[in-house]
PDB file of N, CA and C in Angstrom:
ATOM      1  N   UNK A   1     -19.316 -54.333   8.745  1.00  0.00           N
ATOM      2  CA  UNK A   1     -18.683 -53.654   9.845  1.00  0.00           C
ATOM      3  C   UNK A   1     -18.228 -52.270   9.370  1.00  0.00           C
ATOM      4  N   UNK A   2     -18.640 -51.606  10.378  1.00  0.00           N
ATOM      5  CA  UNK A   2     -18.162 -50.120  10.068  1.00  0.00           C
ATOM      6  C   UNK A   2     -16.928 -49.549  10.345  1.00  0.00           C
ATOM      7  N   UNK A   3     -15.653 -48.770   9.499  1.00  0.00           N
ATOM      8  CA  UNK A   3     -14.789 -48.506   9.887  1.00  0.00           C
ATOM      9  C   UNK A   3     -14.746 -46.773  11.190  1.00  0.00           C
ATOM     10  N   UNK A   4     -14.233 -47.542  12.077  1.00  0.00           N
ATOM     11  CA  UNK A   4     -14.174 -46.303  13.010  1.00  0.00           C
ATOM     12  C   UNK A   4     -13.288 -45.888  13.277  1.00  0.00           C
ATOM     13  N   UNK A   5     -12.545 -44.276  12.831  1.00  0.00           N
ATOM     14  CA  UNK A   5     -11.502 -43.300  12.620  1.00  0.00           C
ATOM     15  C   UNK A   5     -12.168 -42.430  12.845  1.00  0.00           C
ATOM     16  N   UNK A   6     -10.851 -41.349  13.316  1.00  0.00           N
ATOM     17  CA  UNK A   6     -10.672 -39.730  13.509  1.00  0.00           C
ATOM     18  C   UNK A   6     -10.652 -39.290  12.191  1.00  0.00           C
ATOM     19  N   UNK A   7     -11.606 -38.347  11.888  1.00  0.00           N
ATOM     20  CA  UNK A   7     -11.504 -37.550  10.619  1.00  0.00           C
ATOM     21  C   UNK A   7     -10.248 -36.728  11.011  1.00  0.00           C
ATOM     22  N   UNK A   8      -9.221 -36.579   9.709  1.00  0.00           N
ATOM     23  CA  UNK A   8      -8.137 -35.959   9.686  1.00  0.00           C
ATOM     24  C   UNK A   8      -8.342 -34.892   9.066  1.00  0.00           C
ATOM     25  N   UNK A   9      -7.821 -33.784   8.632  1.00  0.00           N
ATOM     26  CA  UNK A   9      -8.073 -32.857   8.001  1.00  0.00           C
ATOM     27  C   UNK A   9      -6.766 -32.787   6.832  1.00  0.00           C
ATOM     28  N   UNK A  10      -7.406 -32.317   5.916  1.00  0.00           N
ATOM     29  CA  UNK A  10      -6.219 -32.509   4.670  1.00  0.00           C
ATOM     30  C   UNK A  10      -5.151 -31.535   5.217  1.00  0.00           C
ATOM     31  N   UNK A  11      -3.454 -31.511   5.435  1.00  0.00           N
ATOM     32  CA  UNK A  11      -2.663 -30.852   5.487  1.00  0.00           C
ATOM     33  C   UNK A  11      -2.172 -30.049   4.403  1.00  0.00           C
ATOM     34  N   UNK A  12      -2.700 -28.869   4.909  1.00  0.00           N
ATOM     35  CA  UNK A  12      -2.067 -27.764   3.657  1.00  0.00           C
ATOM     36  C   UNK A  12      -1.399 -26.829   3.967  1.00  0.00           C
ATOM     37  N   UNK A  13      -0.309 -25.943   3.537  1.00  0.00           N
ATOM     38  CA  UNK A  13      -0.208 -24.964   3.992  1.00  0.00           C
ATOM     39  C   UNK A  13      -0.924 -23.873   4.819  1.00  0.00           C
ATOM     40  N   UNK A  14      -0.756 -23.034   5.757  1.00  0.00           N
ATOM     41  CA  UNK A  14      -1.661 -22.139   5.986  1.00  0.00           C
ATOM     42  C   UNK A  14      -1.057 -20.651   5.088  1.00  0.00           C
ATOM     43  N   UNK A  15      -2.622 -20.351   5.079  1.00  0.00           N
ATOM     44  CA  UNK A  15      -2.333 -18.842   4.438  1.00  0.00           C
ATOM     45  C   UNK A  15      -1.351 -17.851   4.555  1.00  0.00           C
ATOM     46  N   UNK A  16      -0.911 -17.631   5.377  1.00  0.00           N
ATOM     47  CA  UNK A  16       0.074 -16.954   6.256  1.00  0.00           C
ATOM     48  C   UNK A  16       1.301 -17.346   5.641  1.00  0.00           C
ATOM     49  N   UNK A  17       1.706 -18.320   5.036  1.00  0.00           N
ATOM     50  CA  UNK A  17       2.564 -18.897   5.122  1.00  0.00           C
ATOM     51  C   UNK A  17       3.072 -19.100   3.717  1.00  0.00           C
ATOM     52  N   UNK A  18       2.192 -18.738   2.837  1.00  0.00           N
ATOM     53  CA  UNK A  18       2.681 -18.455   1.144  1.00  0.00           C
ATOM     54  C   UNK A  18       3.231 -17.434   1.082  1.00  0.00           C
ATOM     55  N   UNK A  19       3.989 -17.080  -0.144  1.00  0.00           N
ATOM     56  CA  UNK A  19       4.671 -16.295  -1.032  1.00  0.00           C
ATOM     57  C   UNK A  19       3.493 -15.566  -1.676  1.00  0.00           C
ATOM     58  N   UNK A  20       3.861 -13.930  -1.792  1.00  0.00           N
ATOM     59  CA  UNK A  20       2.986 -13.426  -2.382  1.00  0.00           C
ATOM     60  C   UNK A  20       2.762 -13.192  -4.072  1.00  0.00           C
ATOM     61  N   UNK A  21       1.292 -13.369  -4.429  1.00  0.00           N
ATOM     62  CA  UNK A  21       1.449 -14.402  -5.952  1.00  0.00           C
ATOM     63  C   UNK A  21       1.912 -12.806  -6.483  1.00  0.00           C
ATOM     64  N   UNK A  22       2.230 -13.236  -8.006  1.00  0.00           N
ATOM     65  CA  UNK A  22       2.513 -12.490  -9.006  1.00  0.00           C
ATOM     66  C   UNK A  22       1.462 -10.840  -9.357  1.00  0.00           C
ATOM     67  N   UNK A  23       0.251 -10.967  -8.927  1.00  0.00           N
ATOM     68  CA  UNK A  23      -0.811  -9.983  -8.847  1.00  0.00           C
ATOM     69  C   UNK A  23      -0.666  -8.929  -7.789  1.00  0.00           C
ATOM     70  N   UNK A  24      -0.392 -10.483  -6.491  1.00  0.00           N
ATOM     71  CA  UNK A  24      -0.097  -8.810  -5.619  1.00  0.00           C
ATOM     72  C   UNK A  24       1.011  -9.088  -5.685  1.00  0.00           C
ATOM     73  N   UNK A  25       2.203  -9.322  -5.607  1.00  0.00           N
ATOM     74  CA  UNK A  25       3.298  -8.358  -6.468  1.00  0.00           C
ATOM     75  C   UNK A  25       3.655  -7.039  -7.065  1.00  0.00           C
ATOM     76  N   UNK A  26       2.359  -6.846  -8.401  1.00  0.00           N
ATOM     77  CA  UNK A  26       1.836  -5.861  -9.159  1.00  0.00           C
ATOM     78  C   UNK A  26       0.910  -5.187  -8.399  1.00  0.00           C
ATOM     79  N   UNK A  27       0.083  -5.432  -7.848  1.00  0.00           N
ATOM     80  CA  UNK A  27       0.012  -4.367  -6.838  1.00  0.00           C
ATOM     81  C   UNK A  27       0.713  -3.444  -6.327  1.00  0.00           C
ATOM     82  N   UNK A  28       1.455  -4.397  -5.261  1.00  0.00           N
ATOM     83  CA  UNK A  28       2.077  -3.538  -4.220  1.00  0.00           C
ATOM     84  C   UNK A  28       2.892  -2.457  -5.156  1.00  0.00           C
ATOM     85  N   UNK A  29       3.557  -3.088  -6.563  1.00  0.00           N
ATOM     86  CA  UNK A  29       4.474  -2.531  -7.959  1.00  0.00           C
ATOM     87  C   UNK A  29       3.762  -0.752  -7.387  1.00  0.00           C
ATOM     88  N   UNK A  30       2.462  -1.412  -8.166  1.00  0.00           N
ATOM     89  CA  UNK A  30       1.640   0.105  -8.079  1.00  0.00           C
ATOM     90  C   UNK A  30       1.459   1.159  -7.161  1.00  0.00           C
ATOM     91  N   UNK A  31       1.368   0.698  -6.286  1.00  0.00           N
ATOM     92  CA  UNK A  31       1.351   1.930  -5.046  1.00  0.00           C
ATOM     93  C   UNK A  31       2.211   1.787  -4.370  1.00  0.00           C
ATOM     94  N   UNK A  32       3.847   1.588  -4.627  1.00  0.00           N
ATOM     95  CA  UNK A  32       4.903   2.142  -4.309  1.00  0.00           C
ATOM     96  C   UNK A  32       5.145   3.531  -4.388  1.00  0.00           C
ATOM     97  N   UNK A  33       4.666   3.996  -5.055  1.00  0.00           N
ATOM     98  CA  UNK A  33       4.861   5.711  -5.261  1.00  0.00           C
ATOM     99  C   UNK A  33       4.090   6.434  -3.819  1.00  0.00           C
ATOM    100  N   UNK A  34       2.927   5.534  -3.894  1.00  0.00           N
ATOM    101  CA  UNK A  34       1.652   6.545  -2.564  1.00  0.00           C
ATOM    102  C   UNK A  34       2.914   6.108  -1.436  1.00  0.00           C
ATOM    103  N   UNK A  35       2.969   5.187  -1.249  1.00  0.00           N
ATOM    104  CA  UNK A  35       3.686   4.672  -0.059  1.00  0.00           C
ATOM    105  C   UNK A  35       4.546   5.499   0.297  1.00  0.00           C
ATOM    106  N   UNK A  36       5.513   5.438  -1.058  1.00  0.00           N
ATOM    107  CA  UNK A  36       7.018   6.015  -0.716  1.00  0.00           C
ATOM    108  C   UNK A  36       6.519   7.676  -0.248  1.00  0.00           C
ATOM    109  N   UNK A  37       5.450   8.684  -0.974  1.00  0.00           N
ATOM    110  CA  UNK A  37       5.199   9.657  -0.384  1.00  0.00           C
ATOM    111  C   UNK A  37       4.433  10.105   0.689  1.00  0.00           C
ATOM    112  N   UNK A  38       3.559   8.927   1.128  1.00  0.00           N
ATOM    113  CA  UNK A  38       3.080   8.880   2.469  1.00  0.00           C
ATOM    114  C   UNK A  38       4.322   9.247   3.446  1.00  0.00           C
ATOM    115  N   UNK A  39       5.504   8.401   3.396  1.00  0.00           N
ATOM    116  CA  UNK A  39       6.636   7.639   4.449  1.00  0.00           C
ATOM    117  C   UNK A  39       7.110   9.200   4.331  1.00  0.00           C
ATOM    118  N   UNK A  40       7.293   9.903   3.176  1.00  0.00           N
ATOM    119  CA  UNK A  40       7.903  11.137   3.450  1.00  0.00           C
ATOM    120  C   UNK A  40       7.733  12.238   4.170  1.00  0.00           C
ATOM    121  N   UNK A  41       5.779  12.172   3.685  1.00  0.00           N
ATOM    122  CA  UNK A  41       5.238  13.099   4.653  1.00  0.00           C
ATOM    123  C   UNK A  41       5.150  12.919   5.933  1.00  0.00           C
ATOM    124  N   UNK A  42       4.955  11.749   6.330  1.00  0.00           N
ATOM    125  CA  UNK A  42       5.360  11.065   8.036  1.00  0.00           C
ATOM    126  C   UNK A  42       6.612  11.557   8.608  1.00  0.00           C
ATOM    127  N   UNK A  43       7.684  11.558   7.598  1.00  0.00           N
ATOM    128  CA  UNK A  43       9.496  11.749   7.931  1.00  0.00           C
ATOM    129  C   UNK A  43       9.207  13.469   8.252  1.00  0.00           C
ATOM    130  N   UNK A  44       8.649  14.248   7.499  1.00  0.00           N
ATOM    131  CA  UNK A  44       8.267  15.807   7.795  1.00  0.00           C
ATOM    132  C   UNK A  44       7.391  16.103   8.484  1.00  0.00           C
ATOM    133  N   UNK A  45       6.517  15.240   8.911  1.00  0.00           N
ATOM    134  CA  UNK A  45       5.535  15.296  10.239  1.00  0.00           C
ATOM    135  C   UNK A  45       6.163  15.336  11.170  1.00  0.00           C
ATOM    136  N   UNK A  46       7.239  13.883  11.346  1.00  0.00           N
ATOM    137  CA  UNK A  46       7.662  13.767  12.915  1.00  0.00           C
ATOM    138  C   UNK A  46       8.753  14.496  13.171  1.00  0.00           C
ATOM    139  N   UNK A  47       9.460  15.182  12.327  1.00  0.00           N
ATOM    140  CA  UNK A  47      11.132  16.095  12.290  1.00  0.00           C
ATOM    141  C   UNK A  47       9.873  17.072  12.754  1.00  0.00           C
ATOM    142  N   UNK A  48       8.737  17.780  12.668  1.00  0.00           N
ATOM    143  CA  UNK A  48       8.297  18.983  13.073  1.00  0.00           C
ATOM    144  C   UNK A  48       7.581  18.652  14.481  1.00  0.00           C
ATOM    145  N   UNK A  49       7.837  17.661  15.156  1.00  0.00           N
ATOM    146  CA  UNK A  49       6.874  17.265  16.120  1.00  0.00           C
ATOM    147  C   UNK A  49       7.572  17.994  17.211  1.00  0.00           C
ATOM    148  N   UNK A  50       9.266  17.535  17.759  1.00  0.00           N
ATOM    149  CA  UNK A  50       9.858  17.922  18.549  1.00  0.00           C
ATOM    150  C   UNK A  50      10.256  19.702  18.857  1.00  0.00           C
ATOM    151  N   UNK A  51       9.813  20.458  17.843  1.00  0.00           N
ATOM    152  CA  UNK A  51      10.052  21.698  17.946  1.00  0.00           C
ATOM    153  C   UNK A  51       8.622  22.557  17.423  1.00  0.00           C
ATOM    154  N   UNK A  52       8.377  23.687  17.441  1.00  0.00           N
ATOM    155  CA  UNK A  52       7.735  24.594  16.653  1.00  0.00           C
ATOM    156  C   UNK A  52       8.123  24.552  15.599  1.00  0.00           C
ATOM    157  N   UNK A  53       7.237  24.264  14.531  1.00  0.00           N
ATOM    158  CA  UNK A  53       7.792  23.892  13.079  1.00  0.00           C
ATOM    159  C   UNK A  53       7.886  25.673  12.697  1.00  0.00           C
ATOM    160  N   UNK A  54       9.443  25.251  12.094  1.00  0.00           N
ATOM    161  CA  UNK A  54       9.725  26.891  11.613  1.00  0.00           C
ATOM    162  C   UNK A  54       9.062  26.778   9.992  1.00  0.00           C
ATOM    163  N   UNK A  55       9.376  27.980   9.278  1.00  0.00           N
ATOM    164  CA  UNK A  55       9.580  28.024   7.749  1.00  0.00           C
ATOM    165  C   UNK A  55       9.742  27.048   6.966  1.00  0.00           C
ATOM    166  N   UNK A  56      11.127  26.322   7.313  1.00  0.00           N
ATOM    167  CA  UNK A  56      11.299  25.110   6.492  1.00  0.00           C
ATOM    168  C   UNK A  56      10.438  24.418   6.688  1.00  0.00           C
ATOM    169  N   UNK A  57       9.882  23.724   7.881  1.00  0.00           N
ATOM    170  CA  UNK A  57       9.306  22.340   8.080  1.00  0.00           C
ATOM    171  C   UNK A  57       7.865  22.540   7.778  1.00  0.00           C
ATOM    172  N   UNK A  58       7.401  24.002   7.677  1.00  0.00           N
ATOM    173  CA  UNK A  58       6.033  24.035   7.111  1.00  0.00           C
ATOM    174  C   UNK A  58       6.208  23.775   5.073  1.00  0.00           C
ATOM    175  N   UNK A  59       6.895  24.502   4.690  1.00  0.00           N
ATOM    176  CA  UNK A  59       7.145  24.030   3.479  1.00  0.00           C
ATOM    177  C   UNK A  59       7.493  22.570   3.189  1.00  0.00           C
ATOM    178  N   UNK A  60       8.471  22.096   4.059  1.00  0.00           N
ATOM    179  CA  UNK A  60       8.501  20.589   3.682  1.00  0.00           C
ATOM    180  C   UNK A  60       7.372  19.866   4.031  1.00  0.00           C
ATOM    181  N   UNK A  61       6.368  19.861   5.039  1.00  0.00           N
ATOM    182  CA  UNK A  61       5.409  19.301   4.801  1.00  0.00           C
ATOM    183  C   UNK A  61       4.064  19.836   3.919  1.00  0.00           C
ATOM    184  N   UNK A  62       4.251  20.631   3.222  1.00  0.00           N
ATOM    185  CA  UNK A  62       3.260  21.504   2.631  1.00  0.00           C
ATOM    186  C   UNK A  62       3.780  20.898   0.772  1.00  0.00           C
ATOM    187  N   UNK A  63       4.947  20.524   0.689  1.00  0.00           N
ATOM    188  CA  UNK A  63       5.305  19.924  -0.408  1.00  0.00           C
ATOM    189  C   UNK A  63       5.207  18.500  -0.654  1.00  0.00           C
ATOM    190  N   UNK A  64       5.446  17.869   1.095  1.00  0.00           N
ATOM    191  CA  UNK A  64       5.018  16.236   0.843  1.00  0.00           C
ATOM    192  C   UNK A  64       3.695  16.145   1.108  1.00  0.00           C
ATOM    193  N   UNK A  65       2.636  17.336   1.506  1.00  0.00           N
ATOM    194  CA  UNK A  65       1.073  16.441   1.108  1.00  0.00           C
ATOM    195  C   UNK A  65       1.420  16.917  -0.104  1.00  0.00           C
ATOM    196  N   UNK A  66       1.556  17.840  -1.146  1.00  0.00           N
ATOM    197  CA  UNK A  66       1.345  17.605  -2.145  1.00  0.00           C
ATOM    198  C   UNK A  66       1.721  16.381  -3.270  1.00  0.00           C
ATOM    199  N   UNK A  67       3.194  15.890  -2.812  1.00  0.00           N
ATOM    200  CA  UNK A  67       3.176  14.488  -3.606  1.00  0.00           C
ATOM    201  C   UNK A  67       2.335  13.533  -3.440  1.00  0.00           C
ATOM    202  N   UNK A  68       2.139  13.334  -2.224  1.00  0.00           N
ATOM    203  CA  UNK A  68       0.902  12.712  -1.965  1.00  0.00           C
ATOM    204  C   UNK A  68      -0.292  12.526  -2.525  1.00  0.00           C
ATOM    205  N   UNK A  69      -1.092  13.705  -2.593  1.00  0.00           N
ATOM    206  CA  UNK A  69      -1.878  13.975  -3.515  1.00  0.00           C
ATOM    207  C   UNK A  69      -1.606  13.720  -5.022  1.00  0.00           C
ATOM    208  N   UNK A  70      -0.826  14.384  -5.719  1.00  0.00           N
ATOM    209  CA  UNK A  70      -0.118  14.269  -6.943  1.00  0.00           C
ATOM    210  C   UNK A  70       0.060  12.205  -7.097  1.00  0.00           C
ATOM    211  N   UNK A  71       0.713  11.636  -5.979  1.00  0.00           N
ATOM    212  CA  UNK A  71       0.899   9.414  -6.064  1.00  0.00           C
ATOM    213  C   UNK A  71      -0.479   9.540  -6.064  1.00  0.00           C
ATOM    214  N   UNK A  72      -1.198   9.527  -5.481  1.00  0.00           N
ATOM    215  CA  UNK A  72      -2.721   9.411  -5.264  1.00  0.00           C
ATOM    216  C   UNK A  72      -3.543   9.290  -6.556  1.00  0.00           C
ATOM    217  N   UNK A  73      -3.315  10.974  -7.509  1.00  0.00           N
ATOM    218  CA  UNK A  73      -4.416  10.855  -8.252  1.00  0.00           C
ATOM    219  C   UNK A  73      -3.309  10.321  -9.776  1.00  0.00           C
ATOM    220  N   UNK A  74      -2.504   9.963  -9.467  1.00  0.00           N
ATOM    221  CA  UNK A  74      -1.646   8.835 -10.657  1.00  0.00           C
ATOM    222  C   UNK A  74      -2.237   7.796 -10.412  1.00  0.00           C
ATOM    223  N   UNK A  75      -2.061   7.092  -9.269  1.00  0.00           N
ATOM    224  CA  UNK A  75      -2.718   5.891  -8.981  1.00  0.00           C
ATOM    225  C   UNK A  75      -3.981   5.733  -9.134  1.00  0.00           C
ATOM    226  N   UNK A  76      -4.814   6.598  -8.971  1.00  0.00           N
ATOM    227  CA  UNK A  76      -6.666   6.731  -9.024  1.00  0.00           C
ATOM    228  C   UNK A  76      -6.900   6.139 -11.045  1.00  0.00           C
ATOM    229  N   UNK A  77      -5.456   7.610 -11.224  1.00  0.00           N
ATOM    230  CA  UNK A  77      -5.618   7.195 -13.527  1.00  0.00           C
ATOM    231  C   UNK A  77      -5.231   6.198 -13.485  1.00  0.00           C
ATOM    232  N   UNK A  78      -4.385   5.425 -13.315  1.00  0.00           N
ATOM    233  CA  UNK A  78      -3.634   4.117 -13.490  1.00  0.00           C
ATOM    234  C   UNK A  78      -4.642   3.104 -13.419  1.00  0.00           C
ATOM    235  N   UNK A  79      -5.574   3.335 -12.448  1.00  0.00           N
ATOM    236  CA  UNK A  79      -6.478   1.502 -12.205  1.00  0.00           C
ATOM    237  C   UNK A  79      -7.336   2.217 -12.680  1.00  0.00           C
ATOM    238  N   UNK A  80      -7.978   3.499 -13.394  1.00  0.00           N
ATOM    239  CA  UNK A  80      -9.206   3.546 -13.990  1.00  0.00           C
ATOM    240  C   UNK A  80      -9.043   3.353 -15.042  1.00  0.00           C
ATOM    241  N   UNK A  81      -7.805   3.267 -15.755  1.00  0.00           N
ATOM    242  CA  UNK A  81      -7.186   3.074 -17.371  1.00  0.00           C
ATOM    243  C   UNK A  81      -7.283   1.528 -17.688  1.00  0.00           C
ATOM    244  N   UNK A  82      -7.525   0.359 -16.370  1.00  0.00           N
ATOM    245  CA  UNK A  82      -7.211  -1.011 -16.601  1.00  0.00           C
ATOM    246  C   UNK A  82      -8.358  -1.461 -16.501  1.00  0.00           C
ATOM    247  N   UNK A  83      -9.477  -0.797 -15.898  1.00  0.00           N
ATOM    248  CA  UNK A  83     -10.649  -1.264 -15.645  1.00  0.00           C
ATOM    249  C   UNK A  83     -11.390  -1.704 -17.016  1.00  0.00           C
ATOM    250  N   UNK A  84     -11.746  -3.075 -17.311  1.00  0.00           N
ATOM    251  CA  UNK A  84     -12.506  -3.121 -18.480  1.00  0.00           C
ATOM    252  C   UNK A  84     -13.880  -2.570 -18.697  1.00  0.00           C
ATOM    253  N   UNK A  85     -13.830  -1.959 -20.146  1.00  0.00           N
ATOM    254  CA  UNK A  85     -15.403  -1.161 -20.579  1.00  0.00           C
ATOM    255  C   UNK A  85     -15.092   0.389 -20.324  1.00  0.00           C
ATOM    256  N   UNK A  86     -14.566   0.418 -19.072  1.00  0.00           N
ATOM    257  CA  UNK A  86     -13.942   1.811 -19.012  1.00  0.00           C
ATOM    258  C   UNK A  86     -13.575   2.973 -20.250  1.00  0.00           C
ATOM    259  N   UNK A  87     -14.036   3.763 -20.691  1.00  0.00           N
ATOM    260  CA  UNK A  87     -13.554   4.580 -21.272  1.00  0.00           C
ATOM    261  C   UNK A  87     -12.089   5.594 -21.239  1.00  0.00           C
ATOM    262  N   UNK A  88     -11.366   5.527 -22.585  1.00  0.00           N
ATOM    263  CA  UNK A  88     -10.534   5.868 -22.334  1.00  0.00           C
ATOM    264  C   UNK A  88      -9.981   7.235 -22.365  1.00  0.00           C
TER     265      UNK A  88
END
């Protein structure tokens, strides 16, 4: 005699629903800098939105793309320095 049941599905967590592991952790570690100077240049984007950007607000955003650029190509050396075989 054959047993007849509903296949159940194993209960596991869903994805969504873990803690993020130790790697990305170190990740995100890493491009905290792009982030934090992205968020700045956004903060000097939108302060120049409501008016004609005078003097200042062209310099302040003319200084946060440059950090930007500047997190960027830290971050570009940083993961080409970890890459194995990579030259150093």
């Amino acid at each position: 005699m054959k047993h007849i049941g509903t296949d159940q599905a194993v209960v596991t967590a869903d994805g969504f629903d873990r803690e993020p592991s130790a790697a990305e952790l170190d990740a995100i570690e890493q491009e905290m800098p792009v982030i934090t100077a992205e968020v700045e240049l956004l903060d000097a984007q939108i302060i120049a939105l409501d008016r004609t950007p005078n003097e200042l607000d062209t310099r302040r955003i003319r200084r946060a793309r440059r950090k930007v650029l500047a997190a960027r190509l830290a971050a570009a050396n940083l993961t080409t320095m970890h890459i194995p075989g990579a030259s150093a």
